[in-house]
N, C-alpha and C. Protein backbone atom coordinates (compact mmCIF):
# COMPACT_ATOMS: atom_id res chain seq x y z
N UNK A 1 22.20 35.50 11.81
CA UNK A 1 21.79 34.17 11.39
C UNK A 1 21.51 34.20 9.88
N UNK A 2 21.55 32.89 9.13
CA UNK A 2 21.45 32.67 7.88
C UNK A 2 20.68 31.54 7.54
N UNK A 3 19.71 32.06 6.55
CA UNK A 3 18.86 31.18 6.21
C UNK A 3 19.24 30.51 4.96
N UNK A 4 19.74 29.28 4.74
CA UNK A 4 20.37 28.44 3.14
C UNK A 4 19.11 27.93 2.81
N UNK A 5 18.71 28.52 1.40
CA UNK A 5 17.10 27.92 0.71
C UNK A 5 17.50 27.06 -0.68
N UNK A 6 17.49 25.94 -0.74
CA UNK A 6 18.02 25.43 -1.75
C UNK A 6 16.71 24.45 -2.28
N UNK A 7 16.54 23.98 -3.50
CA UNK A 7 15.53 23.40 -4.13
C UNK A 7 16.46 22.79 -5.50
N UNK A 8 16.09 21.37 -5.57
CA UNK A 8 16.28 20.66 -6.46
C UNK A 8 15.64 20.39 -7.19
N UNK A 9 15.70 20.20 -8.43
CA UNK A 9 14.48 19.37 -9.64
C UNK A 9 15.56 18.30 -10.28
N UNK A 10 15.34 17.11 -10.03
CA UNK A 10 16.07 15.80 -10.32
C UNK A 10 15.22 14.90 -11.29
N UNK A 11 16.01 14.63 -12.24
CA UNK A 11 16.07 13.52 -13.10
C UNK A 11 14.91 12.27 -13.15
N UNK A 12 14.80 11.88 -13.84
CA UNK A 12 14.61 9.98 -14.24
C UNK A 12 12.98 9.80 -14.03
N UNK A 13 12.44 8.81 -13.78
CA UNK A 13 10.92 8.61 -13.63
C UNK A 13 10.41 8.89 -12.25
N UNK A 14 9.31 8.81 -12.13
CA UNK A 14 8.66 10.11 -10.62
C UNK A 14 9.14 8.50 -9.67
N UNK A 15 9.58 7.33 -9.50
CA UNK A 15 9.70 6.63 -8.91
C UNK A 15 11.03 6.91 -8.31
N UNK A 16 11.90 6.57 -9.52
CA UNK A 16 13.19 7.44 -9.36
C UNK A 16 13.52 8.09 -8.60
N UNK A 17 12.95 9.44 -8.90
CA UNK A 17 13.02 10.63 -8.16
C UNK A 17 12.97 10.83 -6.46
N UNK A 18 11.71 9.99 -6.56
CA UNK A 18 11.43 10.06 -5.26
C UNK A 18 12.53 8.91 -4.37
N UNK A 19 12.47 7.89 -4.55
CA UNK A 19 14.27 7.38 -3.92
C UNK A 19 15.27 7.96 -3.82
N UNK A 20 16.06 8.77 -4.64
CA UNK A 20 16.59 10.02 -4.83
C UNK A 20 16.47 10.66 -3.70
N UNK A 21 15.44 11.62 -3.93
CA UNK A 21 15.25 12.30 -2.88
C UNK A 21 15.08 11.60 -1.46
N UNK A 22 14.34 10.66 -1.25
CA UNK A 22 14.48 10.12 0.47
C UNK A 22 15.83 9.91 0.66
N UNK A 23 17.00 9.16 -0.11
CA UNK A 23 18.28 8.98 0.24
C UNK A 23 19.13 10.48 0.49
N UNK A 24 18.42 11.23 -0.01
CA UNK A 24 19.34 12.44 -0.03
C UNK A 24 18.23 13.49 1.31
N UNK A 25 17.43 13.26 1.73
CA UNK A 25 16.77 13.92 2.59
C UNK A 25 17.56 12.88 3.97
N UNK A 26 17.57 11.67 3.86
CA UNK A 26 17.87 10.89 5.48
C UNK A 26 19.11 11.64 5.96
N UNK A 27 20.52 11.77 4.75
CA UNK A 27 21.57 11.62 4.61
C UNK A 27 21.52 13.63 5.25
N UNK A 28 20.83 14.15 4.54
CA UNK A 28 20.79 15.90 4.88
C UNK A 28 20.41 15.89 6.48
N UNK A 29 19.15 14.98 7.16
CA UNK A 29 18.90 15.12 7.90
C UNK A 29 19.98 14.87 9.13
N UNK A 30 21.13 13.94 9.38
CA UNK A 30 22.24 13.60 9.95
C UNK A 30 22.80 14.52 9.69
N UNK A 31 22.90 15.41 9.32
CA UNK A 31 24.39 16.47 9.17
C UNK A 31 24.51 17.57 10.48
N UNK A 32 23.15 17.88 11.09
CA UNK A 32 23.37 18.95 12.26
C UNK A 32 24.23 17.90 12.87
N UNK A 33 24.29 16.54 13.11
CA UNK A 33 24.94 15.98 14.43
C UNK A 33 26.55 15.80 14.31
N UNK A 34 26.93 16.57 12.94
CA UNK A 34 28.15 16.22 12.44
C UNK A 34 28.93 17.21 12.04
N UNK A 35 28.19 18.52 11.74
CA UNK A 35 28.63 19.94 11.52
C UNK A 35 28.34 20.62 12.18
N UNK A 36 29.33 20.89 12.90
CA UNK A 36 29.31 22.25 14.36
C UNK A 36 28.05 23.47 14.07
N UNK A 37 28.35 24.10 12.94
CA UNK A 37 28.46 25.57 12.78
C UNK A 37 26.48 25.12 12.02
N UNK A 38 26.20 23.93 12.09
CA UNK A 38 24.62 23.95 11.41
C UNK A 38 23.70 23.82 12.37
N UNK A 39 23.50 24.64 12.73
CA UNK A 39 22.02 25.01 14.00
C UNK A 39 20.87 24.02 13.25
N UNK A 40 20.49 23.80 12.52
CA UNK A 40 19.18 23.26 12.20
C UNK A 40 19.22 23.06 10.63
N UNK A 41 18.28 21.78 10.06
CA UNK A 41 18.07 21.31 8.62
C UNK A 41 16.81 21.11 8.40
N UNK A 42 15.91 21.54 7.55
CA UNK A 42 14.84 20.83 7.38
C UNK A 42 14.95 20.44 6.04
N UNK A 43 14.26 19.35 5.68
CA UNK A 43 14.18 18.87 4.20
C UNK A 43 12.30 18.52 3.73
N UNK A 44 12.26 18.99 2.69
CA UNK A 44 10.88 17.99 1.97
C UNK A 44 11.24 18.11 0.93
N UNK A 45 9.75 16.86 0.88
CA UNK A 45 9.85 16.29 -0.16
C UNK A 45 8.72 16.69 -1.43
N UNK A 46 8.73 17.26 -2.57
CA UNK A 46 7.89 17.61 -2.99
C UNK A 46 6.63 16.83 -3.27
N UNK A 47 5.12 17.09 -2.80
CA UNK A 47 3.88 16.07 -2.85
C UNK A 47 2.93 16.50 -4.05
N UNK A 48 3.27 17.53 -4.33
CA UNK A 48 2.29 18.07 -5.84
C UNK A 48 2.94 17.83 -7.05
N UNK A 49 2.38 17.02 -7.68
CA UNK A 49 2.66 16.24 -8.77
C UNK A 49 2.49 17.08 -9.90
N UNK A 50 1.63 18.49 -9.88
CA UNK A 50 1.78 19.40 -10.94
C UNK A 50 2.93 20.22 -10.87
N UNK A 51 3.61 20.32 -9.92
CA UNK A 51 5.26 21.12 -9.71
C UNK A 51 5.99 20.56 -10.01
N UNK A 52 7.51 21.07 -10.64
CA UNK A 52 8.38 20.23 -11.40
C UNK A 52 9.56 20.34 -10.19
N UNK A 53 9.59 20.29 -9.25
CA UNK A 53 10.76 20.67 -8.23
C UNK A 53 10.70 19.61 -7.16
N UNK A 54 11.75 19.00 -6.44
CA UNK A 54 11.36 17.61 -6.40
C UNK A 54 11.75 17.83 -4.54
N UNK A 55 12.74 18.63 -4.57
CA UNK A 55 13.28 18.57 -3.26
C UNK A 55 13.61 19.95 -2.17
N UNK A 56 13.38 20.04 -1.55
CA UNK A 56 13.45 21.82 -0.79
C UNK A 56 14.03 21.68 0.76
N UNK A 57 15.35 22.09 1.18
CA UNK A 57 16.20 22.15 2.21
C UNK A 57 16.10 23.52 2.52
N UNK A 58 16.27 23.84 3.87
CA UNK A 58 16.12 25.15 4.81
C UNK A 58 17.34 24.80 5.63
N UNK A 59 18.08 25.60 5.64
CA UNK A 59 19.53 25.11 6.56
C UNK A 59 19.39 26.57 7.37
N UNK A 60 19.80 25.98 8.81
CA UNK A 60 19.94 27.67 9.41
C UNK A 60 21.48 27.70 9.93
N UNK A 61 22.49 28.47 9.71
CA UNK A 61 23.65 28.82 10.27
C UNK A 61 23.84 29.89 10.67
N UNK A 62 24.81 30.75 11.37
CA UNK A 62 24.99 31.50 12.31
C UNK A 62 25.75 32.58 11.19
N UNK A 63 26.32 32.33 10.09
CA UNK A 63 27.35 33.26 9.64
C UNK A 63 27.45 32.75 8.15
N UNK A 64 27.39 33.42 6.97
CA UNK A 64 27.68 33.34 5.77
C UNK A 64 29.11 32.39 5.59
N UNK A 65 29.70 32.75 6.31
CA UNK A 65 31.35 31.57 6.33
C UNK A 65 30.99 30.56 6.86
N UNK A 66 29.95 30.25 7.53
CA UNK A 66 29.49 28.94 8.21
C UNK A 66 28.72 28.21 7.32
N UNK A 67 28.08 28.81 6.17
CA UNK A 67 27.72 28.44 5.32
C UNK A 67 28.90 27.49 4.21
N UNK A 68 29.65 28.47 3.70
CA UNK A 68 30.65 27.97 3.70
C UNK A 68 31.60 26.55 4.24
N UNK A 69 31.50 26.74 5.65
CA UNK A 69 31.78 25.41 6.20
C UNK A 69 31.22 24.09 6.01
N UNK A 70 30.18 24.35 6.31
CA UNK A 70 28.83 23.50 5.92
C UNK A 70 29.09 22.80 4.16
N UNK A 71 29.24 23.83 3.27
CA UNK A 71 28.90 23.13 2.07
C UNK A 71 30.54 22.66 1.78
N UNK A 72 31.51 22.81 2.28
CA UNK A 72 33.02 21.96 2.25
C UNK A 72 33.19 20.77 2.93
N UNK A 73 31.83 20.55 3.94
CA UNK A 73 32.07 19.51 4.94
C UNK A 73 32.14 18.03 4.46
N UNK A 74 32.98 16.96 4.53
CA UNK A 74 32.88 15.82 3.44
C UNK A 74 31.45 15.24 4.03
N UNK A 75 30.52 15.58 4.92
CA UNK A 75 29.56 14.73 5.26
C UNK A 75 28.56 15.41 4.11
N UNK A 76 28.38 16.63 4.53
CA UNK A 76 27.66 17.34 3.02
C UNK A 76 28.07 16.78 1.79
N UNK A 77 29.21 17.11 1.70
CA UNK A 77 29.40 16.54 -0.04
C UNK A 77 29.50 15.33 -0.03
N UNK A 78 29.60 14.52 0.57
CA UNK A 78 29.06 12.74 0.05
C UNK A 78 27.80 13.04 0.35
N UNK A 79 26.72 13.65 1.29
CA UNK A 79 24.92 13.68 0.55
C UNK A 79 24.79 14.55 -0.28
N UNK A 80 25.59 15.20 -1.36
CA UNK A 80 25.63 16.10 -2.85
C UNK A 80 25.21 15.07 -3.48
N UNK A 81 26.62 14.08 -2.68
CA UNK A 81 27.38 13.15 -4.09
C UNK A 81 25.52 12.11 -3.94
N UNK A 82 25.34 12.34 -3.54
CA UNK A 82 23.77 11.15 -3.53
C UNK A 82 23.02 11.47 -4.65
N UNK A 83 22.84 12.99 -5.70
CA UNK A 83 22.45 13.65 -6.48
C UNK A 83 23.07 13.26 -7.64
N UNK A 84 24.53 12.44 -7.84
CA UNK A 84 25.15 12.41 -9.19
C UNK A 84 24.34 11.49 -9.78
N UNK A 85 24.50 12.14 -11.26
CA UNK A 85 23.18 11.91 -12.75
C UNK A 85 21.91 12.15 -12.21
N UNK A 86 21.27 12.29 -10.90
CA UNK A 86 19.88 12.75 -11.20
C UNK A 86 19.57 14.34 -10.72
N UNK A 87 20.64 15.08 -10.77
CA UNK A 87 19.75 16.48 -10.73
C UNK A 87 20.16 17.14 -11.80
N UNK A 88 19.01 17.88 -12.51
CA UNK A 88 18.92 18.36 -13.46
C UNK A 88 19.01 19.80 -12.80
N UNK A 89 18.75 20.45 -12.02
CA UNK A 89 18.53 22.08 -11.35
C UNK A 89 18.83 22.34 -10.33
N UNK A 90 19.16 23.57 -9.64
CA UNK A 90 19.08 23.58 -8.63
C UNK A 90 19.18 25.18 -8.21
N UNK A 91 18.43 25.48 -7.30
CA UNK A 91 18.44 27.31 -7.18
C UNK A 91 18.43 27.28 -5.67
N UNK A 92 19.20 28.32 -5.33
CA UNK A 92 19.57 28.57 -3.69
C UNK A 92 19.55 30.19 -3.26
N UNK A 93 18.67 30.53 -2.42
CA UNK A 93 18.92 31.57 -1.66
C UNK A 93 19.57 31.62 -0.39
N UNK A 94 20.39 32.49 0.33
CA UNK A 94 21.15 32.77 1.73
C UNK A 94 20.78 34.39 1.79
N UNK A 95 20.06 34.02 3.02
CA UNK A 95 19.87 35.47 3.64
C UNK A 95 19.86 35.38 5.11
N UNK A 96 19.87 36.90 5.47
CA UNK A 96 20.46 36.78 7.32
C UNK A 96 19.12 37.49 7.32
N UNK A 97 18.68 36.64 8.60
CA UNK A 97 17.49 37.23 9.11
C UNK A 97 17.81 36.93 10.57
């Protein structure tokens, strides 16, 4: 199994942001029912206003190539595409546990 750790820090005013992120958390949350190979999604939303990181996804898949699958899937990449002009960052870990 594989754990996908991804975290965003996005753009524009904290109002912004946070729309942003709910459109792109609803849109993440629909994807187990649409991608075979994604056992489970969690998303939040960042609530501490002294942290600069806005958004944090936990994806669990079965296989590093499933990972793979997952991030080619057009349902994934139209909720990427929900991110164009407001993410400024983004850092990802995958590990098998």
């Amino acid at each position: 199994m594989v754990k996908h750790i991804v975290s965003f820090k996005l753009s524009g005013t904290p109002d912004e942001r946070l729309a942003v992120a709910r459109k792109f958390r609803d849109a993440l949350l629909a994807l187990p029912a649409v991608i075979e190979p994604l056992e489970s999604i969690e998303v939040g939303i960042n609530e501490n206003p002294a942290e600069d990181w806005d958004v944090v996804l936990t994806a669990v898949l079965p296989t590093m190539a499933d990972v793979e699958v997952y991030a080619k899937h057009p349902a994934h990449v139209a909720a990427a595409g929900l991110l164009a002009g407001h993410k400024e960052a983004r850092a990802c870990v995958d590990y098998k546990f």
